[in-house]
N, C-alpha and C. Protein backbone atom coordinates (compact mmCIF):
# COMPACT_ATOMS: atom_id res chain seq x y z
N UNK A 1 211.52 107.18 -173.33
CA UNK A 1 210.92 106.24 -172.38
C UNK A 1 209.52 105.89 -172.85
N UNK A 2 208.96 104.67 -173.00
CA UNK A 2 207.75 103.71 -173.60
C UNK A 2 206.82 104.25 -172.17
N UNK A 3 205.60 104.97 -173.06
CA UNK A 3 204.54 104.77 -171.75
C UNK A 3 204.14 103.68 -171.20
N UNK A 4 203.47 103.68 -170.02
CA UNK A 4 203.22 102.30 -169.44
C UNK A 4 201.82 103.03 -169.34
N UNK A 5 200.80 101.72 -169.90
CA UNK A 5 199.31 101.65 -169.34
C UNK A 5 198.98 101.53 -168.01
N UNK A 6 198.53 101.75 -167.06
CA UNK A 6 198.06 100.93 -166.12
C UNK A 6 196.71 100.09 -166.24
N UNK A 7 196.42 98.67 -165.76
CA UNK A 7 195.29 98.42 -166.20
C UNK A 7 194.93 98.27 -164.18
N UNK A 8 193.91 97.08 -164.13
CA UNK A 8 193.41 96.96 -162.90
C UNK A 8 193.82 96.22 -161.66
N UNK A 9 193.56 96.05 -160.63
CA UNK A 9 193.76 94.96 -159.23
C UNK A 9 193.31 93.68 -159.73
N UNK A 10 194.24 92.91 -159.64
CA UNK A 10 194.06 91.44 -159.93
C UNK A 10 194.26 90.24 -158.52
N UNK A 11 194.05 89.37 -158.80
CA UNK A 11 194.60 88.40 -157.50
C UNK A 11 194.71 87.05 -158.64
N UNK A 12 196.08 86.33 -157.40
CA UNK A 12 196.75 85.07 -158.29
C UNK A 12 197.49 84.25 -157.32
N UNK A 13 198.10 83.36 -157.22
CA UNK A 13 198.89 82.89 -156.65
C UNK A 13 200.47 82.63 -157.35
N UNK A 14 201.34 82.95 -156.51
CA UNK A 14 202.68 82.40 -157.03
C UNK A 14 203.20 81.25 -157.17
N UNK A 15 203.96 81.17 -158.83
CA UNK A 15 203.70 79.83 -159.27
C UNK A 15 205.05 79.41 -159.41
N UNK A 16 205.98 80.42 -159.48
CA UNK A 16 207.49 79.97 -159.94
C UNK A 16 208.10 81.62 -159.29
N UNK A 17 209.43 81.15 -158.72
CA UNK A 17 210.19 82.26 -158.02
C UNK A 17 211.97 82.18 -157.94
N UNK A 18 212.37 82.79 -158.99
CA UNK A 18 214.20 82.94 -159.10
C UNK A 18 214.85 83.47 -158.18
N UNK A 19 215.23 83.08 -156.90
CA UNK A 19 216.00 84.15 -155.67
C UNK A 19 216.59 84.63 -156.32
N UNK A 20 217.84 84.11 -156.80
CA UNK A 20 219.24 84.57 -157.34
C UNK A 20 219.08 85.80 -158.18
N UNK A 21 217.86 85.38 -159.41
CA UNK A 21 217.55 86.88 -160.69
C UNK A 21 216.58 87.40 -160.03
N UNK A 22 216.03 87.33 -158.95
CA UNK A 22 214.99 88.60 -158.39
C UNK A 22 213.46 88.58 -159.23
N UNK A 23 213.39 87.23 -159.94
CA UNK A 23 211.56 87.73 -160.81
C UNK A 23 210.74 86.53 -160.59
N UNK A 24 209.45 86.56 -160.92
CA UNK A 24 208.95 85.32 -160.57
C UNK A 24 207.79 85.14 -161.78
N UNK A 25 206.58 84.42 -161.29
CA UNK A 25 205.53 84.60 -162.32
C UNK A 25 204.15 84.04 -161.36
N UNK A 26 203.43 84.69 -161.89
CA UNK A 26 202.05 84.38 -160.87
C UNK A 26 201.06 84.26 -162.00
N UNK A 27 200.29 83.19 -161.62
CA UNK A 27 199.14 82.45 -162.47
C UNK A 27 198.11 83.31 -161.37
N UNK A 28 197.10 83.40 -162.63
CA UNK A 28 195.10 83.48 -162.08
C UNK A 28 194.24 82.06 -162.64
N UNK A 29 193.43 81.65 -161.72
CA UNK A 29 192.25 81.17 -162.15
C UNK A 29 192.15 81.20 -163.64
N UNK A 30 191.42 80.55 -164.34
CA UNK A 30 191.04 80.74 -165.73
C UNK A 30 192.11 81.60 -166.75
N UNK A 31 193.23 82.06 -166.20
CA UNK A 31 193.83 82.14 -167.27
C UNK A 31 195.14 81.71 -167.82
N UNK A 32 195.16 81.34 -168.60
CA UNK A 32 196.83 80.53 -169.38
C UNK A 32 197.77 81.02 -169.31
N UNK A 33 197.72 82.03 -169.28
CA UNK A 33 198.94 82.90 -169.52
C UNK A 33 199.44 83.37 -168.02
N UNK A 34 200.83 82.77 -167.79
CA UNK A 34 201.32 83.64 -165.97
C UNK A 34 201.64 85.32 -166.55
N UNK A 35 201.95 85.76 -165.28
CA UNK A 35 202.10 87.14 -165.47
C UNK A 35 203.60 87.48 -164.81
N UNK A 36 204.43 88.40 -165.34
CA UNK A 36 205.69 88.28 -164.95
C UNK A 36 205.96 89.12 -163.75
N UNK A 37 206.81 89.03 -162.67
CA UNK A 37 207.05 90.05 -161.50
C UNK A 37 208.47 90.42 -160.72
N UNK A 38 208.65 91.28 -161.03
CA UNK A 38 210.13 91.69 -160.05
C UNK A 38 210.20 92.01 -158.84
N UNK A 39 210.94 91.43 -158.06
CA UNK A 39 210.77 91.56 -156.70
C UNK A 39 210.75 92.88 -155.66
N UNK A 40 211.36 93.88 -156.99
CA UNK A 40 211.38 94.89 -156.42
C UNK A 40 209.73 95.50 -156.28
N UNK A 41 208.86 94.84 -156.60
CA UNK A 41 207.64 95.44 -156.96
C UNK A 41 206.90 95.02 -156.17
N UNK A 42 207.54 94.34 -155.20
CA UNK A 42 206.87 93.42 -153.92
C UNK A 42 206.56 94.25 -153.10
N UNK A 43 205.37 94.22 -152.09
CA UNK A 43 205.13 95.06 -151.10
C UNK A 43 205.28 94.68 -149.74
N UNK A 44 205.29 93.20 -150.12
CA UNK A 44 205.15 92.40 -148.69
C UNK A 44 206.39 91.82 -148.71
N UNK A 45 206.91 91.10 -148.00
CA UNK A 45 207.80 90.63 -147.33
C UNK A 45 207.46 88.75 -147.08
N UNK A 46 208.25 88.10 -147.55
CA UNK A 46 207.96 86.99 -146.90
C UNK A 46 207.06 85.88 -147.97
N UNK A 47 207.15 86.46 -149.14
CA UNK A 47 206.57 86.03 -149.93
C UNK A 47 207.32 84.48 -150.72
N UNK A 48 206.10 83.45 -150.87
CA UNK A 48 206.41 82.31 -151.52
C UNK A 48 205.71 81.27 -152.77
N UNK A 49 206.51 80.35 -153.20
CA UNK A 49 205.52 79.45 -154.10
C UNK A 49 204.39 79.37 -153.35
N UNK A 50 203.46 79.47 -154.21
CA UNK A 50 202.23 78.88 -153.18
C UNK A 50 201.24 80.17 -152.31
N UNK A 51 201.73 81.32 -152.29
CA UNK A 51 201.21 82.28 -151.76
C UNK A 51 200.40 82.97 -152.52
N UNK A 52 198.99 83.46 -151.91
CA UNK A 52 198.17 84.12 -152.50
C UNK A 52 198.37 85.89 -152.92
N UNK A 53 198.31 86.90 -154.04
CA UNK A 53 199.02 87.85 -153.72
C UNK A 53 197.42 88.33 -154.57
N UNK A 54 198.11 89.94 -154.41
CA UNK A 54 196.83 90.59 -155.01
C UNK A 54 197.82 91.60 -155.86
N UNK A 55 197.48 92.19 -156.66
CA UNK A 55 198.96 93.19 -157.81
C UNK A 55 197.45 93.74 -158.44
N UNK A 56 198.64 94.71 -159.51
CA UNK A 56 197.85 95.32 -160.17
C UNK A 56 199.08 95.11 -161.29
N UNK A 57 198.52 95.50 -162.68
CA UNK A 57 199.30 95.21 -163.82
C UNK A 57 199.57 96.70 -164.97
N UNK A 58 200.71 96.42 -165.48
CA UNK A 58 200.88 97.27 -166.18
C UNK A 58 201.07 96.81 -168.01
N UNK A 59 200.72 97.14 -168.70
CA UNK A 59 201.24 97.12 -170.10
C UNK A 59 202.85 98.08 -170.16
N UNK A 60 203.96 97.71 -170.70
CA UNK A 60 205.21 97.55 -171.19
C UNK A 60 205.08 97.15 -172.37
N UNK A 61 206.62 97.72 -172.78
CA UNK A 61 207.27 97.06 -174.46
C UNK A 61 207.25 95.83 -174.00
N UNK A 62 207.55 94.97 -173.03
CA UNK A 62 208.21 93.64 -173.15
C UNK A 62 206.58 92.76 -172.64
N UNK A 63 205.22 93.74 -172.24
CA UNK A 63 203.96 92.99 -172.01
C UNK A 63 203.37 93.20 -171.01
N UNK A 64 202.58 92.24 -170.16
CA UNK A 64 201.76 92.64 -169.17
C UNK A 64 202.72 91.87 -167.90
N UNK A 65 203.21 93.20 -167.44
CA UNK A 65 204.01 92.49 -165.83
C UNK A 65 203.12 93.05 -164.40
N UNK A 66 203.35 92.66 -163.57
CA UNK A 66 203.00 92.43 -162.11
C UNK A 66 203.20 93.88 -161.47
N UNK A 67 202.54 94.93 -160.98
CA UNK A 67 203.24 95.78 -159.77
C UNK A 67 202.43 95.90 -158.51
N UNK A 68 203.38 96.66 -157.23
CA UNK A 68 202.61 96.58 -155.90
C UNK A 68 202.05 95.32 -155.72
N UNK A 69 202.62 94.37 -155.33
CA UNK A 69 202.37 93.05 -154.87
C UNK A 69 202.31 93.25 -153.62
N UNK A 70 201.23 92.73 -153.26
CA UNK A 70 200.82 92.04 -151.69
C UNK A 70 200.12 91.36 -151.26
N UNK A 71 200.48 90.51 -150.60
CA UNK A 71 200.05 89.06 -150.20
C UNK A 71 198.63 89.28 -149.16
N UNK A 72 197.92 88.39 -149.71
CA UNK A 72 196.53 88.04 -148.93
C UNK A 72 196.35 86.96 -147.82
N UNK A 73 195.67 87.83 -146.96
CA UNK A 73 195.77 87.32 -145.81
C UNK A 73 194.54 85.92 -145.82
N UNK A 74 195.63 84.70 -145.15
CA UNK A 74 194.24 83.54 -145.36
C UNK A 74 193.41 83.29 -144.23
N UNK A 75 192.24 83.62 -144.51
CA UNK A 75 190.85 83.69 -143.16
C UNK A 75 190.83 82.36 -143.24
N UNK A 76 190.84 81.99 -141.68
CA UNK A 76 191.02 81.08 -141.07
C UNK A 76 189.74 81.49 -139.81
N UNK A 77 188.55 80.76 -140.38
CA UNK A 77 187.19 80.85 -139.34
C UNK A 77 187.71 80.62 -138.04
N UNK A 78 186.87 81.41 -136.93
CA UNK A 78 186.54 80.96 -135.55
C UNK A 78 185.12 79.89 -135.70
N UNK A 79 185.76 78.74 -135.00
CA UNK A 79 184.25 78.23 -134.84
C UNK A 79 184.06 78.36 -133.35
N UNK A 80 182.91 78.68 -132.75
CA UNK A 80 183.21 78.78 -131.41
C UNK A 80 181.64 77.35 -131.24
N UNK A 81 182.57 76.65 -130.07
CA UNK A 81 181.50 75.79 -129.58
C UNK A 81 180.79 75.79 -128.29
N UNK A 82 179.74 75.28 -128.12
CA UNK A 82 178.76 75.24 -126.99
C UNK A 82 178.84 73.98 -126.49
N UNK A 83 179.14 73.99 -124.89
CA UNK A 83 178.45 72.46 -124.45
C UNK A 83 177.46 72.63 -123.86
């Protein structure tokens, strides 16, 4: 069995998602390269294109994939007004 590195907590959004094969791929900011993810590695529930997630990554034989995925919650301000 190939050790796995662990590296650090990242955040990305999901960019592409296979129901049927269970994997997806999530882009960051500034970088080119998506990152690969299996659904089993999901933490949250309910997850979609378009959703913000936070993971952490591992080095593998096959590269840098996705684990412990979970989705970030979107702050949505109170404005409170005065008359």
């Amino acid at each position: 069995m190939a050790k796995q590195l662990k590296l650090f907590c990242m955040t990305g959004v999901i960019t592409a998602y296979n129901k049927q094969r269970g994997f997806g791929l999530i882009s960051q900011l500034l970088v080119a390269e998506s990152i690969y993810f299996d659904i089993a590695d999901c933490k949250a529930k309910g997850l979609y294109v378009g959703s913000s997630v936070e993971f952490d990554t591992q080095i593998t034989k096959r590269g840098i994939v996705a684990k412990n995925i979970m989705a970030i919650a979107k702050y949505k301000p109170r404005v409170k007004t005065c008359l």
